[in-house]
C-alpha atoms as a PDB file:
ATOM      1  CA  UNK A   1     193.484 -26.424  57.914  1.00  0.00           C
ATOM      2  CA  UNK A   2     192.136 -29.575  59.920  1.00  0.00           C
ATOM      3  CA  UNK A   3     190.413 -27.678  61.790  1.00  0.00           C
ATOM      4  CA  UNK A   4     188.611 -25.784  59.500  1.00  0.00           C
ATOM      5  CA  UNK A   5     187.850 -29.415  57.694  1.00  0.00           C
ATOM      6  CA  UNK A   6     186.559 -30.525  60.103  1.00  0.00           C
ATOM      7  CA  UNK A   7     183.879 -27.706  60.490  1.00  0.00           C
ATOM      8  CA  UNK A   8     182.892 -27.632  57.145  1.00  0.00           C
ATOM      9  CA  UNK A   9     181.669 -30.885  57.608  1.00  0.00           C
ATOM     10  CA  UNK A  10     179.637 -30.711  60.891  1.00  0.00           C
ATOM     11  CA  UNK A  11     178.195 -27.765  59.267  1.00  0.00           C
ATOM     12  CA  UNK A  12     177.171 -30.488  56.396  1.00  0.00           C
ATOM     13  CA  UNK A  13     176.110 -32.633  58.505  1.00  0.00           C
ATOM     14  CA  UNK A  14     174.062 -30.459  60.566  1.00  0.00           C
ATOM     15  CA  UNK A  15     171.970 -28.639  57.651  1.00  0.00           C
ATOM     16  CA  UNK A  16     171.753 -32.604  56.329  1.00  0.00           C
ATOM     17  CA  UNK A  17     169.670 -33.071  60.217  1.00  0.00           C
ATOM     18  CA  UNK A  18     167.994 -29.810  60.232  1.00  0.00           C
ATOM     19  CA  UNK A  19     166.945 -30.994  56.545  1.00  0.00           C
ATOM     20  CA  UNK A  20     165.935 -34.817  57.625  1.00  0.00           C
ATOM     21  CA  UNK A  21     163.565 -33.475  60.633  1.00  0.00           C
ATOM     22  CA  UNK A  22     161.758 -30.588  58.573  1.00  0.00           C
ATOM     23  CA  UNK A  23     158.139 -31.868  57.824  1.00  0.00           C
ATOM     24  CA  UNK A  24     157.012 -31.327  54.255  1.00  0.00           C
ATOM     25  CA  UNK A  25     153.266 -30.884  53.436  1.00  0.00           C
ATOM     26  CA  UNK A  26     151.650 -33.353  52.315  1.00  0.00           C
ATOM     27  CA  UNK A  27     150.581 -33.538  48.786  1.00  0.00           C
ATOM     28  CA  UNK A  28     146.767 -32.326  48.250  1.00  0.00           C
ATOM     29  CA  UNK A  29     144.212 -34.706  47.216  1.00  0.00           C
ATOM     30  CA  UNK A  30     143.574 -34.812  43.314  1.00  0.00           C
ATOM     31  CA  UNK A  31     140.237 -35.490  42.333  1.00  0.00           C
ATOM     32  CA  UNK A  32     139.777 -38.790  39.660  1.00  0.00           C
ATOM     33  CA  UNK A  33     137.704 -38.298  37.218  1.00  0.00           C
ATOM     34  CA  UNK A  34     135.436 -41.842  36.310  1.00  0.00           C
ATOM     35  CA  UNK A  35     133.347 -43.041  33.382  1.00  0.00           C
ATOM     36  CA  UNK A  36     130.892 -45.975  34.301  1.00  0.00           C
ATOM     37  CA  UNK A  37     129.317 -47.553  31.475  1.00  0.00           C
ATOM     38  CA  UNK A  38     125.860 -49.481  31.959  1.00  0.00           C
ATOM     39  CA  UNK A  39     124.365 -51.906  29.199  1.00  0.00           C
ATOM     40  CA  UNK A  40     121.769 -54.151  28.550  1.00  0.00           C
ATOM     41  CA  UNK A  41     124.722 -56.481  30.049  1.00  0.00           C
ATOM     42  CA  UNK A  42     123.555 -55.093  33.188  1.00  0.00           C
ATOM     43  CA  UNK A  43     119.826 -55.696  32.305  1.00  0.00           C
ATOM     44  CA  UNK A  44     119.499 -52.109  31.256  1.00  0.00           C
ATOM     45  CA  UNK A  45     116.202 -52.588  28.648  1.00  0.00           C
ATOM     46  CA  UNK A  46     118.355 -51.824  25.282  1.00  0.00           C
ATOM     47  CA  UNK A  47     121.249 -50.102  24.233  1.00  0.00           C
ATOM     48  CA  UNK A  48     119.626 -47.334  21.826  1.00  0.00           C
ATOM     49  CA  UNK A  49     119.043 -44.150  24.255  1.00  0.00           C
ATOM     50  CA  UNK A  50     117.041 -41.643  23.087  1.00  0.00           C
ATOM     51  CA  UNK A  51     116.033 -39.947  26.529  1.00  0.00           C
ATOM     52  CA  UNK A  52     117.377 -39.229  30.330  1.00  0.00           C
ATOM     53  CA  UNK A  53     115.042 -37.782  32.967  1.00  0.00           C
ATOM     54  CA  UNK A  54     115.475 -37.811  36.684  1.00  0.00           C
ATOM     55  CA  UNK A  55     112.851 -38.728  39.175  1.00  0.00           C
ATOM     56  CA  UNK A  56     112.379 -37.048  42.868  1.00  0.00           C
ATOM     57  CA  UNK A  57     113.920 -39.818  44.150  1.00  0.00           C
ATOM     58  CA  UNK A  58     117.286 -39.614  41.988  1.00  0.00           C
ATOM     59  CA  UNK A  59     116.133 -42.809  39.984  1.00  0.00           C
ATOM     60  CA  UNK A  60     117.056 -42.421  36.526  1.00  0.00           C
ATOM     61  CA  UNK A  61     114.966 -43.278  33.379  1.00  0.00           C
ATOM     62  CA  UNK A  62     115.965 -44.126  30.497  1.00  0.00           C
ATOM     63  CA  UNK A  63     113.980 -43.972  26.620  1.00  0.00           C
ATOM     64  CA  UNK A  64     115.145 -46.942  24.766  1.00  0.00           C
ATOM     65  CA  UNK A  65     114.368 -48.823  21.050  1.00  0.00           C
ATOM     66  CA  UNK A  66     112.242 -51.211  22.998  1.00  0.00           C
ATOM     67  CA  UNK A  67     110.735 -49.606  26.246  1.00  0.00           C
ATOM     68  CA  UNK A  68     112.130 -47.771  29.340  1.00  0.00           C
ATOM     69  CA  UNK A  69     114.203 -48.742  32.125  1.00  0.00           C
ATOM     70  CA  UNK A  70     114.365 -47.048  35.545  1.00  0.00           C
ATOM     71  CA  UNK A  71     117.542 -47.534  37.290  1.00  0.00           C
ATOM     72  CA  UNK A  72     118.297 -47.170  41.149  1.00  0.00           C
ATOM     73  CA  UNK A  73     121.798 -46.916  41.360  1.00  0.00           C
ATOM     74  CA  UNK A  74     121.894 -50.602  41.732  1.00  0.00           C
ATOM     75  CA  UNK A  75     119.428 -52.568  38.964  1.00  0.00           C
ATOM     76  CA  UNK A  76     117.329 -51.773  36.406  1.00  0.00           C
ATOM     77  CA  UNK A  77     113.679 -52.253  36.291  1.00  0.00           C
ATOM     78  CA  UNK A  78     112.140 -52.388  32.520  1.00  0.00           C
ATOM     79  CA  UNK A  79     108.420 -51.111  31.455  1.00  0.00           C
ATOM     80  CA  UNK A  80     106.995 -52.675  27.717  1.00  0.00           C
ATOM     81  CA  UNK A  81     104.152 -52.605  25.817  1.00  0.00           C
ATOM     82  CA  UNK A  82     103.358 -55.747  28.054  1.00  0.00           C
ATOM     83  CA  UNK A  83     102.676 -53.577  30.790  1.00  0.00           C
ATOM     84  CA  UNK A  84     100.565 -50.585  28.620  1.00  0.00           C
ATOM     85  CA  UNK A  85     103.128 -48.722  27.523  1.00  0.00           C
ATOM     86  CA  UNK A  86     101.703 -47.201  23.899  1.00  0.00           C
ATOM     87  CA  UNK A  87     104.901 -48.466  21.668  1.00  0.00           C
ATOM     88  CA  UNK A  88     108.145 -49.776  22.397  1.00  0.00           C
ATOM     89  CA  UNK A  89     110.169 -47.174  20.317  1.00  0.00           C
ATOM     90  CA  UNK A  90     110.305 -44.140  23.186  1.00  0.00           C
ATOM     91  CA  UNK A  91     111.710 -40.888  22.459  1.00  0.00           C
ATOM     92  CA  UNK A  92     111.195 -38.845  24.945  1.00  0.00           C
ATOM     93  CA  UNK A  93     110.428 -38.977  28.631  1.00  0.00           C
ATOM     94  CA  UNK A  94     109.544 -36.370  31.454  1.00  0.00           C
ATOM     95  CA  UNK A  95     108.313 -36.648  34.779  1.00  0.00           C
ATOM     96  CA  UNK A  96     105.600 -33.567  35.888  1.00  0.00           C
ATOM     97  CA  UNK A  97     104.609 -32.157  38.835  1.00  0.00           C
ATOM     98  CA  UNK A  98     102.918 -35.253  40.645  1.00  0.00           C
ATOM     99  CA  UNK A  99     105.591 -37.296  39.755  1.00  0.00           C
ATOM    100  CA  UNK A 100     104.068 -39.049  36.773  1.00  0.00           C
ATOM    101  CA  UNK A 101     106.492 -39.999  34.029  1.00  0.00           C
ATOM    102  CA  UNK A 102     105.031 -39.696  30.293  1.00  0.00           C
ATOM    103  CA  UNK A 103     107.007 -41.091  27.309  1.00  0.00           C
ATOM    104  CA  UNK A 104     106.765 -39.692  23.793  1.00  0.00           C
ATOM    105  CA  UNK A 105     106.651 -42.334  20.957  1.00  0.00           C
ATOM    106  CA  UNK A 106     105.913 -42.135  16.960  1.00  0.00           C
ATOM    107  CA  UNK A 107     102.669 -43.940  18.146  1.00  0.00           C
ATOM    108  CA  UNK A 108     101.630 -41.400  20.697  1.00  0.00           C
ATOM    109  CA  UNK A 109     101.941 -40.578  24.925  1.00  0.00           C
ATOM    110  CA  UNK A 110     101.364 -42.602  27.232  1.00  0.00           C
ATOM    111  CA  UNK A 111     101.658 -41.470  31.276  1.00  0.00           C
ATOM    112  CA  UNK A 112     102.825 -43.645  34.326  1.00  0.00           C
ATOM    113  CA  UNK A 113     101.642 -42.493  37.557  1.00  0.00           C
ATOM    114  CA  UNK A 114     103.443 -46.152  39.178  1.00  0.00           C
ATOM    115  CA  UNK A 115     100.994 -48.357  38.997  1.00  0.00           C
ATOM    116  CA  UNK A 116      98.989 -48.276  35.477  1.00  0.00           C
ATOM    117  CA  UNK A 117      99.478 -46.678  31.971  1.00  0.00           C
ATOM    118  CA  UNK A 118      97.392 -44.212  30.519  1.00  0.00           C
ATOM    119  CA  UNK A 119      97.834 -43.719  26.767  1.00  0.00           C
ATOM    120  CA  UNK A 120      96.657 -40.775  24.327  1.00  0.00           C
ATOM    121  CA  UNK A 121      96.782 -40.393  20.398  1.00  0.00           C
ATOM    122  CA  UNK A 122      95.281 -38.623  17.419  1.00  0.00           C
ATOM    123  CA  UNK A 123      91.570 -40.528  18.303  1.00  0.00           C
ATOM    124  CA  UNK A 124      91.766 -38.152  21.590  1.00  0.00           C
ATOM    125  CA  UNK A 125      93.188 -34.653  20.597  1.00  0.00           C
ATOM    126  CA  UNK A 126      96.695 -34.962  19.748  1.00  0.00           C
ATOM    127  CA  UNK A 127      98.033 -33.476  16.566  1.00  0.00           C
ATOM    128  CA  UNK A 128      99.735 -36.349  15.290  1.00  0.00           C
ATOM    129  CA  UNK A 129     101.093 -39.371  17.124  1.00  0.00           C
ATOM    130  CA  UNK A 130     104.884 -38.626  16.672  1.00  0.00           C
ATOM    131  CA  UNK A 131     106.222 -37.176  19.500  1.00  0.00           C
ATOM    132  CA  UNK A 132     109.290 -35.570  19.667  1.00  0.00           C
ATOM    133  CA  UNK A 133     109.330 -33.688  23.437  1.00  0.00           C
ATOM    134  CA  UNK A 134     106.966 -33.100  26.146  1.00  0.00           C
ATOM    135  CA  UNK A 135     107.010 -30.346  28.622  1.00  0.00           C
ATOM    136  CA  UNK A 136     104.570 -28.854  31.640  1.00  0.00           C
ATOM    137  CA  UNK A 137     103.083 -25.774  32.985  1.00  0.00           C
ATOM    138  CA  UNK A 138     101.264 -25.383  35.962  1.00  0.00           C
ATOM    139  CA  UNK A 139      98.555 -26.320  34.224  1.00  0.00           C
ATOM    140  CA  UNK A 140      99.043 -28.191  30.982  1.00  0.00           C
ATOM    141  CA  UNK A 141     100.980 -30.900  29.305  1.00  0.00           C
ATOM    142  CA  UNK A 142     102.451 -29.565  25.501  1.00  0.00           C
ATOM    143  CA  UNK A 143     103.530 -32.154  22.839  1.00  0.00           C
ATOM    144  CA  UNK A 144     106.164 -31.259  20.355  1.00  0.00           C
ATOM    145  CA  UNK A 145     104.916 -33.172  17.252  1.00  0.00           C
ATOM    146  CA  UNK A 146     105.462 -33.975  13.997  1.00  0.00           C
ATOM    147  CA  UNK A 147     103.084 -31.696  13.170  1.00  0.00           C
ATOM    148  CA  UNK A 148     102.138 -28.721  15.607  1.00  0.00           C
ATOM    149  CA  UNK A 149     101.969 -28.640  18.944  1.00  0.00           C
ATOM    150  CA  UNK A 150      99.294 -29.945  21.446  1.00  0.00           C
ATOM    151  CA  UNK A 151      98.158 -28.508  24.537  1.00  0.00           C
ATOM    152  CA  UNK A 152      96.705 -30.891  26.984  1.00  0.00           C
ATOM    153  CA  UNK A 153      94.756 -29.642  30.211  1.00  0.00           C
ATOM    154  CA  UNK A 154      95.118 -33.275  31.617  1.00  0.00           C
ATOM    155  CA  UNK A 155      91.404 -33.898  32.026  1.00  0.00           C
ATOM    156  CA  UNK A 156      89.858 -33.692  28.280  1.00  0.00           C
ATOM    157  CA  UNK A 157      90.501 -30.839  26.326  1.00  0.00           C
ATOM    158  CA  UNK A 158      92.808 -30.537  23.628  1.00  0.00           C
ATOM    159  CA  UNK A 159      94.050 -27.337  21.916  1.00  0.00           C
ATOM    160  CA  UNK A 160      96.119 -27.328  18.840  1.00  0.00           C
ATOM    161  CA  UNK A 161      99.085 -24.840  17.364  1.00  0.00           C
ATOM    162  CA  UNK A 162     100.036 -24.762  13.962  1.00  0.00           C
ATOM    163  CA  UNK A 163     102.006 -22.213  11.695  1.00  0.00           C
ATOM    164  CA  UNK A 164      99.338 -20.237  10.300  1.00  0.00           C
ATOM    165  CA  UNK A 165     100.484 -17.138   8.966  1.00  0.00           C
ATOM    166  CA  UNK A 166     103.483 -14.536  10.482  1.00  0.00           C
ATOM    167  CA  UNK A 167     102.302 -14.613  13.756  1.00  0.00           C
ATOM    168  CA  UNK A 168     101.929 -18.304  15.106  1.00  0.00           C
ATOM    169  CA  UNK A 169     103.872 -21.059  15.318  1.00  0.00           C
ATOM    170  CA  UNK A 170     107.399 -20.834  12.596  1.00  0.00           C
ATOM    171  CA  UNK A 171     107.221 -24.528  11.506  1.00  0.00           C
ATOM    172  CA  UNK A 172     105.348 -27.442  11.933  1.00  0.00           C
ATOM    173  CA  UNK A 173     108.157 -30.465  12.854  1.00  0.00           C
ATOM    174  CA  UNK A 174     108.752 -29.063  16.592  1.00  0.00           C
ATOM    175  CA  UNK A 175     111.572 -30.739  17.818  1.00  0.00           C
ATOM    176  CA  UNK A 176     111.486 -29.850  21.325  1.00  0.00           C
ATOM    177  CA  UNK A 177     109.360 -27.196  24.107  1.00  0.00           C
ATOM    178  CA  UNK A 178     110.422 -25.761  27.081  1.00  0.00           C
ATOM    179  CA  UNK A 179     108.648 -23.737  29.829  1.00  0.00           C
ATOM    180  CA  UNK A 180     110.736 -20.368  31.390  1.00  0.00           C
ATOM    181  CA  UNK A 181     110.192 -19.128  34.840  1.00  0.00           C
ATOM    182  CA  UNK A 182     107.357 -16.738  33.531  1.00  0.00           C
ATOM    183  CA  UNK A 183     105.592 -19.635  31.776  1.00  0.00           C
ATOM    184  CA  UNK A 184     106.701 -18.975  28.072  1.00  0.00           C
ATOM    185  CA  UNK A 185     106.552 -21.943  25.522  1.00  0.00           C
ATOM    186  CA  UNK A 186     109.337 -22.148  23.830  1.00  0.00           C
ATOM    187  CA  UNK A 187     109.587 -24.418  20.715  1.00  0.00           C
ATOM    188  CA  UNK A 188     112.487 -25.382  18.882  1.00  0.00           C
ATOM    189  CA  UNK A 189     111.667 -26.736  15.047  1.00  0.00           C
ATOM    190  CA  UNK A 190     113.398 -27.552  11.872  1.00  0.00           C
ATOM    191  CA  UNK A 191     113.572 -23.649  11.326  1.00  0.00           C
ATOM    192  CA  UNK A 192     113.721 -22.118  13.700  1.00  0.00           C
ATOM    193  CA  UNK A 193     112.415 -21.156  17.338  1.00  0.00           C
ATOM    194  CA  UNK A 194     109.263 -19.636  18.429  1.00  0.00           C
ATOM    195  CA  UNK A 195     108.000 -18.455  21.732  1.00  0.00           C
ATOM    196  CA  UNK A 196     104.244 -18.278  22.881  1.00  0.00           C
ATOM    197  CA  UNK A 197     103.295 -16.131  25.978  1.00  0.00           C
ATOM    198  CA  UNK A 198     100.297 -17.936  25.774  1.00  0.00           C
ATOM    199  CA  UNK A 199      98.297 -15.306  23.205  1.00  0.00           C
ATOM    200  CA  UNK A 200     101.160 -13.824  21.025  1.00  0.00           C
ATOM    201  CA  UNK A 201     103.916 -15.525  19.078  1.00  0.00           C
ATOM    202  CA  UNK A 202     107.455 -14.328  18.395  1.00  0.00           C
ATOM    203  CA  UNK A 203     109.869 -15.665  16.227  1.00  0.00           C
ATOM    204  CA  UNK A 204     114.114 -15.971  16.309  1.00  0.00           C
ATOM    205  CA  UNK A 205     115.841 -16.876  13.044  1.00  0.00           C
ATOM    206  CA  UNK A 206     119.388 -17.133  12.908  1.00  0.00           C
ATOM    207  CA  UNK A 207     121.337 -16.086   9.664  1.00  0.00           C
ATOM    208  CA  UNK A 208     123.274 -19.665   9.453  1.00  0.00           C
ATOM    209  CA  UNK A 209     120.853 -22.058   7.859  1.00  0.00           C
ATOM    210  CA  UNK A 210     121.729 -25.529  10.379  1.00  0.00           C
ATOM    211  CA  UNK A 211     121.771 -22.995  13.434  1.00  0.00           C
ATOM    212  CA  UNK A 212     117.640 -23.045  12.317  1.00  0.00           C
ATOM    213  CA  UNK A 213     117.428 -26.745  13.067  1.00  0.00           C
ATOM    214  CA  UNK A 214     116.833 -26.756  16.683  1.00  0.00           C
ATOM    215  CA  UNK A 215     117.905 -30.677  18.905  1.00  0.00           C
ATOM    216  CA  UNK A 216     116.604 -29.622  22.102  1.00  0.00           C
ATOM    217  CA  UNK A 217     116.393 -26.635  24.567  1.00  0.00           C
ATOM    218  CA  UNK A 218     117.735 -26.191  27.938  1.00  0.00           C
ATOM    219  CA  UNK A 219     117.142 -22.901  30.598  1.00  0.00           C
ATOM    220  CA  UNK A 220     120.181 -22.587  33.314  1.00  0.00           C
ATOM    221  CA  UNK A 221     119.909 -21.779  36.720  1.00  0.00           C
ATOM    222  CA  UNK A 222     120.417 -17.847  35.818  1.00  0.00           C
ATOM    223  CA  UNK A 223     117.065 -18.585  33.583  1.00  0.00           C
ATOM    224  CA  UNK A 224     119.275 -18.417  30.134  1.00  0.00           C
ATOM    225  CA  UNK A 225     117.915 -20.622  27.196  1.00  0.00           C
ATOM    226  CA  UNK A 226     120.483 -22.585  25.380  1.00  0.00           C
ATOM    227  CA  UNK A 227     119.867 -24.357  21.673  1.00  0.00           C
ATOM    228  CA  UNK A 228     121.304 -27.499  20.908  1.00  0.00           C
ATOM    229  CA  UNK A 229     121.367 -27.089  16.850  1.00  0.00           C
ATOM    230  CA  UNK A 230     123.022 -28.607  13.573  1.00  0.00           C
ATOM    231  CA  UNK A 231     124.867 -25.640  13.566  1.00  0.00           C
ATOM    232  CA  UNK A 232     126.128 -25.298  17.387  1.00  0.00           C
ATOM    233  CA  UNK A 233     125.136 -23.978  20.552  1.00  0.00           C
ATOM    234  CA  UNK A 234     123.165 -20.701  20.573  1.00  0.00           C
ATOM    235  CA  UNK A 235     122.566 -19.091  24.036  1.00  0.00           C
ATOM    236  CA  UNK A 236     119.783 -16.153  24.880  1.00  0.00           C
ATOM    237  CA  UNK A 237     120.269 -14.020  27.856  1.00  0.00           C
ATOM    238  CA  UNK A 238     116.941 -12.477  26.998  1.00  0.00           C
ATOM    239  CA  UNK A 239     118.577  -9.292  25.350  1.00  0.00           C
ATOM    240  CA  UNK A 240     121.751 -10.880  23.109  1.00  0.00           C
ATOM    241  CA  UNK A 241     122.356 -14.096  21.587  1.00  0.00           C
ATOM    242  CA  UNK A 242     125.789 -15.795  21.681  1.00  0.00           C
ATOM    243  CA  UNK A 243     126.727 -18.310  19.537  1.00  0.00           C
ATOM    244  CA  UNK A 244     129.705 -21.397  20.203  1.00  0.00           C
ATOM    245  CA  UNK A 245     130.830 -23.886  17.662  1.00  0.00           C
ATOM    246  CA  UNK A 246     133.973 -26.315  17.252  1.00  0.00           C
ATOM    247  CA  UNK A 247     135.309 -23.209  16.721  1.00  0.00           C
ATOM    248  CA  UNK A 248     135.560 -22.229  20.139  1.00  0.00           C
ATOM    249  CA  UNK A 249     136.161 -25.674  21.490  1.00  0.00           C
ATOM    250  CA  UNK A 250     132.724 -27.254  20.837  1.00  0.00           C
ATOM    251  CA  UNK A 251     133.359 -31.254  20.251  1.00  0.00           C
ATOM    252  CA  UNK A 252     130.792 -31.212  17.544  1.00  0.00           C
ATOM    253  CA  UNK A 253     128.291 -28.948  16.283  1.00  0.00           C
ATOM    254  CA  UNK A 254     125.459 -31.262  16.140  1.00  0.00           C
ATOM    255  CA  UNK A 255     124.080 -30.897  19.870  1.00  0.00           C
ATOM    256  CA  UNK A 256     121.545 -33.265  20.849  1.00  0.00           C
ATOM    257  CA  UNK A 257     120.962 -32.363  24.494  1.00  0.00           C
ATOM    258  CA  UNK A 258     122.028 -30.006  27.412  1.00  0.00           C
ATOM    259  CA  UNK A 259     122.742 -29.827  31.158  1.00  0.00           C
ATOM    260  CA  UNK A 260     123.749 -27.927  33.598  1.00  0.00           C
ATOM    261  CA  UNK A 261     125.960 -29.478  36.902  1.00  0.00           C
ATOM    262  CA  UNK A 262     126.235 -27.767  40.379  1.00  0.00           C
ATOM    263  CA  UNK A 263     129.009 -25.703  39.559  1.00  0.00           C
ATOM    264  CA  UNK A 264     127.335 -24.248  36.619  1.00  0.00           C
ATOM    265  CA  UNK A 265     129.588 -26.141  34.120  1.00  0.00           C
ATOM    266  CA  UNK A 266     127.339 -26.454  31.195  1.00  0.00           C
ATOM    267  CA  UNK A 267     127.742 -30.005  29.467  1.00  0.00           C
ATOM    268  CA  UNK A 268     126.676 -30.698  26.009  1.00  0.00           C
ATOM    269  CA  UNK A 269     126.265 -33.990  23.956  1.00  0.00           C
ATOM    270  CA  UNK A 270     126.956 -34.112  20.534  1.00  0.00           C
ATOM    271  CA  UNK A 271     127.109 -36.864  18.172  1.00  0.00           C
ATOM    272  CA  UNK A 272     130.855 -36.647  18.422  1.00  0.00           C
ATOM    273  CA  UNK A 273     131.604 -36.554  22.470  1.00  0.00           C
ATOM    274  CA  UNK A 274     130.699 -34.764  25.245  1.00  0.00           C
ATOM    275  CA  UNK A 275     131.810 -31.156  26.210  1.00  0.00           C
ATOM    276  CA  UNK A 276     132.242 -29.360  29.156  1.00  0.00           C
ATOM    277  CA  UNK A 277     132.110 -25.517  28.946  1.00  0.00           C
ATOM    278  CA  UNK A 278     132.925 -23.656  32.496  1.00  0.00           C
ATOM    279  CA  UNK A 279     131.857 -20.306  31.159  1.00  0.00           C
ATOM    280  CA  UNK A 280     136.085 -19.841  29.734  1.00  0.00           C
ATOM    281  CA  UNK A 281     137.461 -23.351  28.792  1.00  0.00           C
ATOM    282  CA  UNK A 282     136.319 -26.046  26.642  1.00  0.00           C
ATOM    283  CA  UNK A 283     136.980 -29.469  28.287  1.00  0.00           C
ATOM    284  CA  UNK A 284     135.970 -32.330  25.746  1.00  0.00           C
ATOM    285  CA  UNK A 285     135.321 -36.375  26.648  1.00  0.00           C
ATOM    286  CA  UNK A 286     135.067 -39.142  23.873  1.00  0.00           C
ATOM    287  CA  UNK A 287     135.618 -42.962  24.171  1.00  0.00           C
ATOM    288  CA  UNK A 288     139.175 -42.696  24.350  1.00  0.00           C
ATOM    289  CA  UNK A 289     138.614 -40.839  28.559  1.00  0.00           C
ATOM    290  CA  UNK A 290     135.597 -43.610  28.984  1.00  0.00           C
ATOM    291  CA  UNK A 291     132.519 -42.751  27.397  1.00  0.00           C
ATOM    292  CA  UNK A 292     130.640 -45.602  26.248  1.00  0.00           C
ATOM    293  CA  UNK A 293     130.302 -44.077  22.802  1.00  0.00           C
ATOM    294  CA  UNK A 294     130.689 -40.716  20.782  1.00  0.00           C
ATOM    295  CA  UNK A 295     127.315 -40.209  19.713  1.00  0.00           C
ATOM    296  CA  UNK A 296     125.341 -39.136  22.682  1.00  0.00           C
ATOM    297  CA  UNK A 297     122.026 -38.328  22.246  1.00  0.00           C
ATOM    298  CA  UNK A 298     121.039 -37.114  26.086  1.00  0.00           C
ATOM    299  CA  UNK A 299     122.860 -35.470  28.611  1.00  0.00           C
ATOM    300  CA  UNK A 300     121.742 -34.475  32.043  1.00  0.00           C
ATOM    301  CA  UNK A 301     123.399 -34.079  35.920  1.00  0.00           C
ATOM    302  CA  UNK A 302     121.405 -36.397  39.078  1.00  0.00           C
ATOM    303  CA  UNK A 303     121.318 -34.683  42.531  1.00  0.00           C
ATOM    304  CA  UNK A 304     124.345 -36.221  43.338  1.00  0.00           C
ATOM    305  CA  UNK A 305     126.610 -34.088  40.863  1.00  0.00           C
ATOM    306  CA  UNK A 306     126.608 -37.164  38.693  1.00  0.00           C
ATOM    307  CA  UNK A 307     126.651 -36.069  34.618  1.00  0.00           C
ATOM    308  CA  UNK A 308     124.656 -39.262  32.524  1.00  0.00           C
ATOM    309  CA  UNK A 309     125.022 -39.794  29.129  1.00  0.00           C
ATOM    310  CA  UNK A 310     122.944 -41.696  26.807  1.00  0.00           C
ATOM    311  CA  UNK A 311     124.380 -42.992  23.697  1.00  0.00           C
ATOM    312  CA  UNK A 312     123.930 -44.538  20.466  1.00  0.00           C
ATOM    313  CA  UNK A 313     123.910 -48.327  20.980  1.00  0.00           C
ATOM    314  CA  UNK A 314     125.923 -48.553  23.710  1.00  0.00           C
ATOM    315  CA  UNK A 315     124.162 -47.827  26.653  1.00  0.00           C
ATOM    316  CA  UNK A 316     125.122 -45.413  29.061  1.00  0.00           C
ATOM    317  CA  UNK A 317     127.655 -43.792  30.787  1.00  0.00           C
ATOM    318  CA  UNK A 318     128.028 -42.386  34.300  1.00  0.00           C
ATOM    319  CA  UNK A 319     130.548 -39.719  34.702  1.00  0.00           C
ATOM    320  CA  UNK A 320     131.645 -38.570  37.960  1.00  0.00           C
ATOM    321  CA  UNK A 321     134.553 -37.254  40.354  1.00  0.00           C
ATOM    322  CA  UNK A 322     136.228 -39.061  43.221  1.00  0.00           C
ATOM    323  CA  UNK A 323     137.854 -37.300  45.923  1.00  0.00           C
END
């Protein structure tokens, strides 16, 4: 019986060895996710965004209440009416294809090229001096106004769009334009959306009335149009439409601006969080994970993967992942 005892326990003790000595893999790296929030604490120009573009150099710019700020990953230069910018109140910025940035402002456009301002209004061809978007083709600027839409060759001439009639534009307070791959116009208004091939028009109303109130318009990298709306996101594949609303895991149906990031995650801000849709789940980010504040009124993704957020009065937040 001793015996036995005896090597029950070196058995024990042996599978306790054999146990100690066996390597066990090492855990695999998580990924963090971050939220870095940038005010005018940080000399960022003001705290009321309106507009996010990147530059070819990955600078980010930023429409504010009172001017635009460019920001190189480590400070923030500001540009004023000091400096012959049309109006301090910007909302909307976009940089073309020589690298000029032009802001949108109720007063008008004006265009940096990096060293001087050049400013237009109603005196030289615009349709009215309240911008709400701005957008290029190979060979023109458009202006989403207040009132119509402007066409601007660059040099001098000036052609204007209005709704006149079935066929033309669908409404007059464009919101936001948008050039496709095959150099359609698209405009989103306060009812609806209409697309110009450059001689006819076509127009897309949806059956829910706040759906017709178009925020902006974003194409993704498999050339689908998306609709930021009162009403929710609509998305155009060319042939259907598809529709997403808190419903489906949308934060907030009131979607001021989309993006895209290198995964093809589409992100959307709303004026109740952001949310990140990878094409099955709905991931959703508020103050409470880091944002600087609900109510984002841009969105867009740098070269570096980074997803920026501008916000209503608080600045702006940088969200990306550490490894």
């Amino acid at each position: 019986m001793k015996n036995k005892y005896l090597l029950y326990l070196g058995l024990i003790l042996l599978l306790l060895i054999i146990s100690s000595c066996t390597e066990e893999e090492p855990p695999a790296p998580s990924s963090t996710e971050k939220w870095t929030n940038y005010s005018t604490k940080d000399n960022l120009i003001c705290d009321e965004i309106f507009d996010l573009t990147i530059d070819n150099d990955n600078n980010l710019w930023i429409a504010t209440e009172y001017g635009i700020s460019k920001f190189d990953g480590e400070s923030f230069t500001s540009y004023t009416t000091q400096g012959g910018l049309i109006y301090h109140s910007v909302s909307c910025i976009s940089i073309d294809y020589q690298g000029h940035l032009w802001a949108g402002t109720i007063s008008g456009a004006s265009v940096f090229n990096g060293t001087v301002w050049n400013s237009y209004s109603t005196e030289d061809g615009l349709t009215n001096n309240i911008i709400r978007d701005i957008a290029f083709d190979n060979n023109n600027i458009w202006f989403a106004t207040h009132d119509g839409v402007s066409k601007f060759d660059g040099n001098s001439s000036w052609t204007t769009y209005k709704k006149e009639g079935e066929f033309s534009l669908v409404h007059n307070n464009v919101r936001t334009v948008i050039v496709d791959q095959d150099n359609n116009k698209w405009f989103g208004t306060e009812y609806g959306i209409s697309k110009f091939d450059g001689e006819q028009w076509t127009t897309f109303i949806s059956e829910y009335p706040l759906a017709n109130y178009i925020l902006t318009i974003f194409i993704d990298s498999n050339n689908n149009l998306w609709f930021g709306t009162l009403g929710g996101v609509a998305l155009y594949d060319g042939s259907n439409w598809f529709n997403y609303t808190m419903a489906n895991g949308l934060a907030y149906n009131e979607v001021h601006s989309i993006a895209e990031d290198h995964y093809n995650n589409m992100w959307f801000g709303t004026s109740y969080g952001v949310s990140k849709y990878d094409g099955t789940n709905w991931t959703t980010y508020t103050e409470e994970d880091g944002l600087a504040s609900n109510y984002v009124t841009s969105i867009l993704v740098d070269k570096l993967d980074n997803v920026w957020a501008g916000t209503r009065g608080r600045g702006i937040s940088k969200y990306e992942i550490l490894d």
